[in-house]
Protein backbone atom coordinates (compact mmCIF):
# COMPACT_ATOMS: atom_id res chain seq x y z
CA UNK A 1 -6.12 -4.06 6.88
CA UNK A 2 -6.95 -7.89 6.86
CA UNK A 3 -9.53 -7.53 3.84
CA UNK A 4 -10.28 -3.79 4.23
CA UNK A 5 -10.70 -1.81 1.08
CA UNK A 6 -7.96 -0.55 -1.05
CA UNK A 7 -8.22 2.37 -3.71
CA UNK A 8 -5.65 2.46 -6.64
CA UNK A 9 -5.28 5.45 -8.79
CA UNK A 10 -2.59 5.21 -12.06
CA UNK A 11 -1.05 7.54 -13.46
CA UNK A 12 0.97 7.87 -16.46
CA UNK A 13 4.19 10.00 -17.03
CA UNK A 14 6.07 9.26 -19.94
CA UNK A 15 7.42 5.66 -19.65
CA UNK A 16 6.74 5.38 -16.12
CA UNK A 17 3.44 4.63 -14.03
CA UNK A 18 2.67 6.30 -10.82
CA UNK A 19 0.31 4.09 -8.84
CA UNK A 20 -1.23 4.91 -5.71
CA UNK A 21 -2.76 2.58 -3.14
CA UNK A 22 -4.91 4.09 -0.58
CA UNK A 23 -6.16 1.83 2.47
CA UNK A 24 -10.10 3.12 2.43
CA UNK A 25 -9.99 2.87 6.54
CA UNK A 26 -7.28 4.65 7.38
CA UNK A 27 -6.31 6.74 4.49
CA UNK A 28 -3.05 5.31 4.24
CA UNK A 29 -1.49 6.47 0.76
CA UNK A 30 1.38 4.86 -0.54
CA UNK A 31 3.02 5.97 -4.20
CA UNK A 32 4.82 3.83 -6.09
CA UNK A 33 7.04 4.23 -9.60
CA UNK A 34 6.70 1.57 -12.20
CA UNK A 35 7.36 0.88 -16.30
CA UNK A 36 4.47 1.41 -18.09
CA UNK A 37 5.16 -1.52 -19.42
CA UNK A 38 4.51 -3.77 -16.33
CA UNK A 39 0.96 -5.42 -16.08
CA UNK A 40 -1.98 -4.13 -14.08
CA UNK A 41 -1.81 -6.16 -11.92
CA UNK A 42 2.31 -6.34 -11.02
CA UNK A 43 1.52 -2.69 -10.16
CA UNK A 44 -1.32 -3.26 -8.21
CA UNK A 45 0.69 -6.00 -5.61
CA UNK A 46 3.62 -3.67 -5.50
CA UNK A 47 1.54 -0.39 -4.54
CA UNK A 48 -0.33 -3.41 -1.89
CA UNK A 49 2.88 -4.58 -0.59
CA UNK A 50 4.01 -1.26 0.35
CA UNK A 51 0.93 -0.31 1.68
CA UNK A 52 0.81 -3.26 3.76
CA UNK A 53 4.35 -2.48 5.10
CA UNK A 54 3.17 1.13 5.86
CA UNK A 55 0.12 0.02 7.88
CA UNK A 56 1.80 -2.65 9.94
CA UNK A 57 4.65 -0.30 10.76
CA UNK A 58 2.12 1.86 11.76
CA UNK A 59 0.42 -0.32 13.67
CA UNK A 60 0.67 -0.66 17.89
CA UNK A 61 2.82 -3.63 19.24
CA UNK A 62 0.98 -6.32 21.30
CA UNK A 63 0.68 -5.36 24.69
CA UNK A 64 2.86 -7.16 26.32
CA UNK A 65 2.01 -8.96 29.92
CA UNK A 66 3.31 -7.18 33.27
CA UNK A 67 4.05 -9.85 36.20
CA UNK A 68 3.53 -7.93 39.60
């Protein structure tokens, strides 16, 4: 997910935010909780962040190199 596309969808309960990031390759969802009264866009790199985490978890290691 160098510079794929990311989807966010908000949600409001109460005093609390619930923001979804979805990676638009993979379908990757990640949920995060947050005040209502944090900014757009403090939501919007936390939900990234732990989508990022997610997808490099998920991600293969490096092959590594076999010496015969």
């Amino acid at each position: 997910m160098a510079d794929g596309e990311v989807f966010f969808e908000f949600v409001q309960l109460g005093g609390q935010m619930r923001v979804a990031a979805i990676d638009a390759t993979t379908g990757t969802e990640v949920i995060v909780i947050t005040p209502a009264a944090a900014t757009r866009t403090q939501m919007q790199q936390l939900a990234l962040g732990k989508l990022r985490k997610r997808l490099a978890a998920a991600s293969p290691p490096p092959p590594t190199q076999r010496l015969f």
